[in-house]
PDB file of N, CA and C in Angstrom:
ATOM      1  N   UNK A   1       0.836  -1.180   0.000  1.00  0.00           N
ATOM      2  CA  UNK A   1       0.000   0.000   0.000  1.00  0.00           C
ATOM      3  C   UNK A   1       0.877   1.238   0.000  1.00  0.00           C
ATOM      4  N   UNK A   2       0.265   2.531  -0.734  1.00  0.00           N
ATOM      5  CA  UNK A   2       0.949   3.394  -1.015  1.00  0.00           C
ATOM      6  C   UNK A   2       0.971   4.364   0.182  1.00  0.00           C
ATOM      7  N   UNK A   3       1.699   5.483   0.774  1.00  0.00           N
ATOM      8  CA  UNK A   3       1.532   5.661   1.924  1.00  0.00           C
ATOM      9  C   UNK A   3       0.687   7.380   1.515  1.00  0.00           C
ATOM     10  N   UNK A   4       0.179   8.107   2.182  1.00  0.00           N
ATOM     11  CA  UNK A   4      -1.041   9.129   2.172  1.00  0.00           C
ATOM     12  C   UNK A   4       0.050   9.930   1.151  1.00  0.00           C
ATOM     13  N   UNK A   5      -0.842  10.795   0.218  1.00  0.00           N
ATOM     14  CA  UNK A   5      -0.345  11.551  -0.701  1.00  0.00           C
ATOM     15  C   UNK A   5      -0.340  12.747   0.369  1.00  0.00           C
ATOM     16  N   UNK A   6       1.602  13.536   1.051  1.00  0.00           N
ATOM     17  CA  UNK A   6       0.860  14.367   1.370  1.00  0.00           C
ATOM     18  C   UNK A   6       0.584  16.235   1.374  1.00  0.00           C
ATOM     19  N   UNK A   7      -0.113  16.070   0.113  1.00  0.00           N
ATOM     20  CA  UNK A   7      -0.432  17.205  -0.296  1.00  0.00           C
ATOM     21  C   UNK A   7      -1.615  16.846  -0.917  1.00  0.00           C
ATOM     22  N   UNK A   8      -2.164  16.425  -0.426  1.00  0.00           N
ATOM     23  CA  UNK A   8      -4.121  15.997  -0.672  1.00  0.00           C
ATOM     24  C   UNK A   8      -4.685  15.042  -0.035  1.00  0.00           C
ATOM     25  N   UNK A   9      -5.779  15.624   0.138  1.00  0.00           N
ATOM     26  CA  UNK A   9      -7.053  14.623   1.446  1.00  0.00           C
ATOM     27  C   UNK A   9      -7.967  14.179   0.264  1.00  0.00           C
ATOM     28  N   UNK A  10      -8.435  13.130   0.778  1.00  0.00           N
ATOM     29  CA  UNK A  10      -9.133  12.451   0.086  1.00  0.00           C
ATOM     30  C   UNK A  10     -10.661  11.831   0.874  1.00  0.00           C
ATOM     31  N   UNK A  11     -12.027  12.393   0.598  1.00  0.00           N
ATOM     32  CA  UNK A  11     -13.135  12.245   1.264  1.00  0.00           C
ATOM     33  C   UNK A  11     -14.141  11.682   0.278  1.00  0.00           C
ATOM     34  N   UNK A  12     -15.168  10.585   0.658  1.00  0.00           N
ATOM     35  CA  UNK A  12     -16.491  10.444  -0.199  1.00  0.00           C
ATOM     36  C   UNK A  12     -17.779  10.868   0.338  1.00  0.00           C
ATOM     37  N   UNK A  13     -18.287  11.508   0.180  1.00  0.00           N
ATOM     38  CA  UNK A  13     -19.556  12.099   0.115  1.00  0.00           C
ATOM     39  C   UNK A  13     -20.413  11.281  -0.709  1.00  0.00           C
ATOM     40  N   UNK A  14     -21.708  11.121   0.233  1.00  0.00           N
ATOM     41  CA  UNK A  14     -22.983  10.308   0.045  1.00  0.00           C
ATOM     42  C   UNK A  14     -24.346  11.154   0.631  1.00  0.00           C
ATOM     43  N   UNK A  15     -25.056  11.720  -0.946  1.00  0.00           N
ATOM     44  CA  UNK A  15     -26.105  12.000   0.230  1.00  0.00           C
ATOM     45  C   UNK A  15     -27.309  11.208  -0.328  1.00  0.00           C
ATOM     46  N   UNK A  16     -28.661  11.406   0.320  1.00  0.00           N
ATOM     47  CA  UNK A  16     -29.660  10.789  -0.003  1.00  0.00           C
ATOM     48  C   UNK A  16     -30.965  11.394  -0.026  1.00  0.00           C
ATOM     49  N   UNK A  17     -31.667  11.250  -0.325  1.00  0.00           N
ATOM     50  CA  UNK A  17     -33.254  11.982  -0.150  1.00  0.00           C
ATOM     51  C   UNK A  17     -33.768  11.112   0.638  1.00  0.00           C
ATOM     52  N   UNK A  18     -34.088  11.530   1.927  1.00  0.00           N
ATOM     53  CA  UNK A  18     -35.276  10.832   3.090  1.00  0.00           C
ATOM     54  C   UNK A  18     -36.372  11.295   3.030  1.00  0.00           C
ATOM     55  N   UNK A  19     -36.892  12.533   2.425  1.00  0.00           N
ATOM     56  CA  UNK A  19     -38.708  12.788   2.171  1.00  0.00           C
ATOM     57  C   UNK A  19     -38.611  13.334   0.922  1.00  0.00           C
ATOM     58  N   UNK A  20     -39.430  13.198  -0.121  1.00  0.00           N
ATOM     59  CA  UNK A  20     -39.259  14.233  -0.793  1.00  0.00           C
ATOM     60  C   UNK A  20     -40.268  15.047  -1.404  1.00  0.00           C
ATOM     61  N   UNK A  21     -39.708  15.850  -2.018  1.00  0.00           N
ATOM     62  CA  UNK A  21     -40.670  17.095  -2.264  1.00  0.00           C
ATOM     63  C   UNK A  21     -41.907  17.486  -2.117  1.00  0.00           C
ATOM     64  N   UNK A  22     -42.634  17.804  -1.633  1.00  0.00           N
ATOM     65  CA  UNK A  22     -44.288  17.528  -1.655  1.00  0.00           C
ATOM     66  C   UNK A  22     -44.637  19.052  -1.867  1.00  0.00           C
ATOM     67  N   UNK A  23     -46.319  19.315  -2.224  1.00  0.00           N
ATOM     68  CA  UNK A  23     -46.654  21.015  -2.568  1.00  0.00           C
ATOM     69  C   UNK A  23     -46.541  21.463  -1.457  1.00  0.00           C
ATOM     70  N   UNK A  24     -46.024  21.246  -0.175  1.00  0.00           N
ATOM     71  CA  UNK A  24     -46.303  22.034   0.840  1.00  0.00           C
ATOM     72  C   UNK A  24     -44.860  22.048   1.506  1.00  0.00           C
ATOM     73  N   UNK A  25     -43.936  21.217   1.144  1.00  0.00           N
ATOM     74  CA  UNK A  25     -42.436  21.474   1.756  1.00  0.00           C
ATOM     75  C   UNK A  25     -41.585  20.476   1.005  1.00  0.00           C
ATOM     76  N   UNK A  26     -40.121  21.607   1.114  1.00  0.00           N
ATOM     77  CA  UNK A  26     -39.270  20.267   0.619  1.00  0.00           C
ATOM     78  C   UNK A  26     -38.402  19.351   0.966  1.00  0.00           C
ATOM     79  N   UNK A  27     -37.602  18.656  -0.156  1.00  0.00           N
ATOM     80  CA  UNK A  27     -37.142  17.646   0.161  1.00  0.00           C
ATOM     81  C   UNK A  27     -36.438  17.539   1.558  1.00  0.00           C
ATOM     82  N   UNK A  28     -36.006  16.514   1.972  1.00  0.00           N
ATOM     83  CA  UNK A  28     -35.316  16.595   2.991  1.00  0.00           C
ATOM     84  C   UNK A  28     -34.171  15.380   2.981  1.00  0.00           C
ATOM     85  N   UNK A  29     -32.917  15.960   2.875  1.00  0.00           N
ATOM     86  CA  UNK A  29     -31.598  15.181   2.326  1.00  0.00           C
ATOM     87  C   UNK A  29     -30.969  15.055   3.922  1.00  0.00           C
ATOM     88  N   UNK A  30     -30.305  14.087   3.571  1.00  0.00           N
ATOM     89  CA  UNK A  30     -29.263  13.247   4.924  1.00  0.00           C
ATOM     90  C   UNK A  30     -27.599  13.031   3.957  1.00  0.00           C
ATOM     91  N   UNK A  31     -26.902  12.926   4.577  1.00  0.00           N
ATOM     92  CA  UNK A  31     -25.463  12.337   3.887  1.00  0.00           C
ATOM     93  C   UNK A  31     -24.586  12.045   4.587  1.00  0.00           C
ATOM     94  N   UNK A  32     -23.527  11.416   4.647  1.00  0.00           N
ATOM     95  CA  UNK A  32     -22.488  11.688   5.222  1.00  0.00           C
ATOM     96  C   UNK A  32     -20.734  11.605   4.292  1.00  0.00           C
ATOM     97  N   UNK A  33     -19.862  12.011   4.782  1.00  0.00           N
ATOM     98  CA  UNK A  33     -18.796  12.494   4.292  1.00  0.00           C
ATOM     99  C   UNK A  33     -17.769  11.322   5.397  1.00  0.00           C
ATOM    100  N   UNK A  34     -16.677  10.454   4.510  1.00  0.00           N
ATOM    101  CA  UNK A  34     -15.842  10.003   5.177  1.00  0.00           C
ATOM    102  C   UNK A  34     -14.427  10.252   4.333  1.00  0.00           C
ATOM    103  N   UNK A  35     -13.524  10.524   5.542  1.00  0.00           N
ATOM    104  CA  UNK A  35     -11.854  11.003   5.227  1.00  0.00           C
ATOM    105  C   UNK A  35     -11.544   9.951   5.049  1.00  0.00           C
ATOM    106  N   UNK A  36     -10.924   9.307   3.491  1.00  0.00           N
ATOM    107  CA  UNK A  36     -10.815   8.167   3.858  1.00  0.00           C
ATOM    108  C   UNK A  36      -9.484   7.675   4.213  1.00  0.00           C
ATOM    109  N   UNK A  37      -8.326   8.428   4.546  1.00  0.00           N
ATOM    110  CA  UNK A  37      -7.395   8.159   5.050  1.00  0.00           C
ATOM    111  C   UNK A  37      -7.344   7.394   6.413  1.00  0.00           C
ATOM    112  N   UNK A  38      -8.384   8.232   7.218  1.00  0.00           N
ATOM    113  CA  UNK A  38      -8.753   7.840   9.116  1.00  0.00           C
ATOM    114  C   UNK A  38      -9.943   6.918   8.814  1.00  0.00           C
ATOM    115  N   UNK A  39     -10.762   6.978   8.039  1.00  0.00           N
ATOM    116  CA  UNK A  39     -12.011   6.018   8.051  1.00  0.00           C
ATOM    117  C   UNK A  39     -12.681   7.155   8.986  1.00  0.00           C
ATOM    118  N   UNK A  40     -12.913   7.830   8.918  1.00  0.00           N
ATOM    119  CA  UNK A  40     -13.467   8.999  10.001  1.00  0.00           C
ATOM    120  C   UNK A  40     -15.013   9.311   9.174  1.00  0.00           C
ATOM    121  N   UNK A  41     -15.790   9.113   9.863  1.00  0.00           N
ATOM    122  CA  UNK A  41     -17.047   9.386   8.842  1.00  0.00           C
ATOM    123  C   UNK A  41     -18.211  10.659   9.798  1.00  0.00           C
ATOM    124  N   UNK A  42     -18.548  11.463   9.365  1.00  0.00           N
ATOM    125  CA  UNK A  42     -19.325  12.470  10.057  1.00  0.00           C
ATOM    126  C   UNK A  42     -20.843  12.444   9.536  1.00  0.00           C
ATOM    127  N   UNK A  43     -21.897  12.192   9.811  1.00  0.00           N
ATOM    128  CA  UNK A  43     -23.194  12.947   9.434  1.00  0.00           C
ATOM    129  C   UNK A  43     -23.667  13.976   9.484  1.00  0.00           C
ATOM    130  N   UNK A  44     -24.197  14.343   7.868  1.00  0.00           N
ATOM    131  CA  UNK A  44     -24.782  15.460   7.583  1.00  0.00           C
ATOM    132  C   UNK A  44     -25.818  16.214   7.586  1.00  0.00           C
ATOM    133  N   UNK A  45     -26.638  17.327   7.601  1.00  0.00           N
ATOM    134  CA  UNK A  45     -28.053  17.543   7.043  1.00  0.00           C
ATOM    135  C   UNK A  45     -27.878  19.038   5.870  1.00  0.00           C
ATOM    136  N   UNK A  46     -26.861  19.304   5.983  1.00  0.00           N
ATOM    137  CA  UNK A  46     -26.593  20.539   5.248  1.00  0.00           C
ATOM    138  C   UNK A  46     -25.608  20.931   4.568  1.00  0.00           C
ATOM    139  N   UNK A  47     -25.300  21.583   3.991  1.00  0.00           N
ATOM    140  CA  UNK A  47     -23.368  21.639   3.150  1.00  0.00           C
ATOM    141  C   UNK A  47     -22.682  22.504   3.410  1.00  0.00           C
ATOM    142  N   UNK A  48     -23.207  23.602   4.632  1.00  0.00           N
ATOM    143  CA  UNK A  48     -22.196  23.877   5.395  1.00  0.00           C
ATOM    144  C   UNK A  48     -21.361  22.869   6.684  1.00  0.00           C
ATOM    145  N   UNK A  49     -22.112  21.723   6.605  1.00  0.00           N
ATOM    146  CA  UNK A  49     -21.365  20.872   7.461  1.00  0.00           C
ATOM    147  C   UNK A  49     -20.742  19.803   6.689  1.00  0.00           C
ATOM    148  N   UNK A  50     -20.249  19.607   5.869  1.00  0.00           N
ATOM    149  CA  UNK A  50     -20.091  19.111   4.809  1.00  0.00           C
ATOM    150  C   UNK A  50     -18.511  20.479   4.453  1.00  0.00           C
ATOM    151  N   UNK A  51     -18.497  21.563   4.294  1.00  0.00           N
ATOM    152  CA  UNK A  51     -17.618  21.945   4.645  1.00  0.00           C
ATOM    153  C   UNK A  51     -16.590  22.398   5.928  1.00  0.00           C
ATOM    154  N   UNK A  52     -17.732  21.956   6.920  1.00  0.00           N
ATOM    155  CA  UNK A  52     -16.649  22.331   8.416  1.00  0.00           C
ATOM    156  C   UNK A  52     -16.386  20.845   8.588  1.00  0.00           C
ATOM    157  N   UNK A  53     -16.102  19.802   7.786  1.00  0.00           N
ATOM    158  CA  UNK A  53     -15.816  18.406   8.223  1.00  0.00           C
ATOM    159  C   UNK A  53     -14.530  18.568   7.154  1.00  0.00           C
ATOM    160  N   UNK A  54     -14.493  19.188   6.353  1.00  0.00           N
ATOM    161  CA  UNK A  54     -12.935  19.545   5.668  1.00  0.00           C
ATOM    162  C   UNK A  54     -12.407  20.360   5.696  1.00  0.00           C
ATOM    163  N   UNK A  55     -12.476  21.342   5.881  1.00  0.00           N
ATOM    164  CA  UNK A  55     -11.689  22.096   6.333  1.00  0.00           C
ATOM    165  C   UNK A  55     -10.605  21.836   7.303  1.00  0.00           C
ATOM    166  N   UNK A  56     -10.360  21.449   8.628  1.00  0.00           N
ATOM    167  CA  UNK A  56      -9.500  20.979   9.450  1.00  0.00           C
ATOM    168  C   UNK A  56      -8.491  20.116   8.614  1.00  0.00           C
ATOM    169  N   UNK A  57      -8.723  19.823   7.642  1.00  0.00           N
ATOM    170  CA  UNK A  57      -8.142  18.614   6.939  1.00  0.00           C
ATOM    171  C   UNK A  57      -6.863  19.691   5.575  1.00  0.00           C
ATOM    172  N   UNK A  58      -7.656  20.690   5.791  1.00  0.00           N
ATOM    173  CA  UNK A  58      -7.685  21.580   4.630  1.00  0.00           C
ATOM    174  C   UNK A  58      -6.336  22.356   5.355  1.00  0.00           C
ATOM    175  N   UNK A  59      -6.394  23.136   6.562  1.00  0.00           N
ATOM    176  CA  UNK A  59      -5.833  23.555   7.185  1.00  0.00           C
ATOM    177  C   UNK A  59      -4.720  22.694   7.625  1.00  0.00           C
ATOM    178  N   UNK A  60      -4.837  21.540   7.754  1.00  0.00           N
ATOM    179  CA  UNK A  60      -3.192  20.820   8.164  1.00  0.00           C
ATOM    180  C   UNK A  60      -2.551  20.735   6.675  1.00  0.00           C
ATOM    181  N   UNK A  61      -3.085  20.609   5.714  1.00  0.00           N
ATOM    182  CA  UNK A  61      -2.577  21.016   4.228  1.00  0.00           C
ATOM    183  C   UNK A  61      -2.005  22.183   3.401  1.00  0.00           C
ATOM    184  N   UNK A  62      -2.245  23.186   5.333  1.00  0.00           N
ATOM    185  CA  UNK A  62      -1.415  24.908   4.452  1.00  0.00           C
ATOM    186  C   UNK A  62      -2.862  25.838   4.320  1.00  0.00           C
ATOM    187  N   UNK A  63      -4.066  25.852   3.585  1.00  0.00           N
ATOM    188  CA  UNK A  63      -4.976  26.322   3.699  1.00  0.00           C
ATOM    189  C   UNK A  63      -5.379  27.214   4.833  1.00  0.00           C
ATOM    190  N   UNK A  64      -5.405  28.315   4.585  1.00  0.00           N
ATOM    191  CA  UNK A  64      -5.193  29.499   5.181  1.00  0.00           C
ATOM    192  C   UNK A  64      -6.828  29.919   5.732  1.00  0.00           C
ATOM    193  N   UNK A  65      -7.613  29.309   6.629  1.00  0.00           N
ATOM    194  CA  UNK A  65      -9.116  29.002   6.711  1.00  0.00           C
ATOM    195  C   UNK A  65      -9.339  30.519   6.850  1.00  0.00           C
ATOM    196  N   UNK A  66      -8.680  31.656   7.312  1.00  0.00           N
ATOM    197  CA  UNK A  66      -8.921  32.793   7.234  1.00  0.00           C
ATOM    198  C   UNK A  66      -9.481  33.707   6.054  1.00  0.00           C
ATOM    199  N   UNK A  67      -8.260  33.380   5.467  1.00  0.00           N
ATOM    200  CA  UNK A  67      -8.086  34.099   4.202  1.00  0.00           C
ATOM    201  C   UNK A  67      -9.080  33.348   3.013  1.00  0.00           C
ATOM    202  N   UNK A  68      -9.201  31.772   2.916  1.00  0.00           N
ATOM    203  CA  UNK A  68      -9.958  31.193   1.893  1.00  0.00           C
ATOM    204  C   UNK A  68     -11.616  31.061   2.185  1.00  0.00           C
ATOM    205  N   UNK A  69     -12.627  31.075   0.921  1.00  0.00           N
ATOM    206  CA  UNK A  69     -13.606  31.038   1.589  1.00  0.00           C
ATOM    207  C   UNK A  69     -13.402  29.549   1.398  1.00  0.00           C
ATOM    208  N   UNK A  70     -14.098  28.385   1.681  1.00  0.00           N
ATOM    209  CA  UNK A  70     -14.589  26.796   1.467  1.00  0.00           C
ATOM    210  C   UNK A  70     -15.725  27.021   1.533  1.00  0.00           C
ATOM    211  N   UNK A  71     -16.474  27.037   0.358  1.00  0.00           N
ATOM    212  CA  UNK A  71     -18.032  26.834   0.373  1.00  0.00           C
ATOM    213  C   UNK A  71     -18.312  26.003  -0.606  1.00  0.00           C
ATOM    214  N   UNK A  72     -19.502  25.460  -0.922  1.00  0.00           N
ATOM    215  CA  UNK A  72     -19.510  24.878  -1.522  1.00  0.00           C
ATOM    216  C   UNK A  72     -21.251  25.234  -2.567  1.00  0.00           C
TER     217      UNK A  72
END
């Protein structure tokens, strides 16, 4: 096995639809995001959490969380 590239993180993102759309409200998505270096897996409901689960990852990589936006 090759050992972590390191100058890049590597994560999979999964999301899903748990209700969806109806005339009176919408969908409602779930996901989760795993680093797959640590096997570290977080659950989601939104994609700002989805970016505060990389970022930290982002930041041991030099990423300047100040100065950059991460949005998505």
């Amino acid at each position: 096995m090759n050992p972590p590239d390191p100058i890049s993180q590597s994560f999979i993102i999964k999301i899903w639809i748990e209700d969806f759309a109806t005339d009176s409200q919408s969908a409602v998505w779930r996901g989760h995001i795993t680093h797959v270096p640590s096997g570290i897996r977080k659950y989601v409901q939104d994609m700002s959490q989805i970016a505060r689960a990389i970022t930290p990852h982002l930041i041991e990589l030099g990423v300047d969380d100040d100065n950059e936006t991460i949005t998505f």
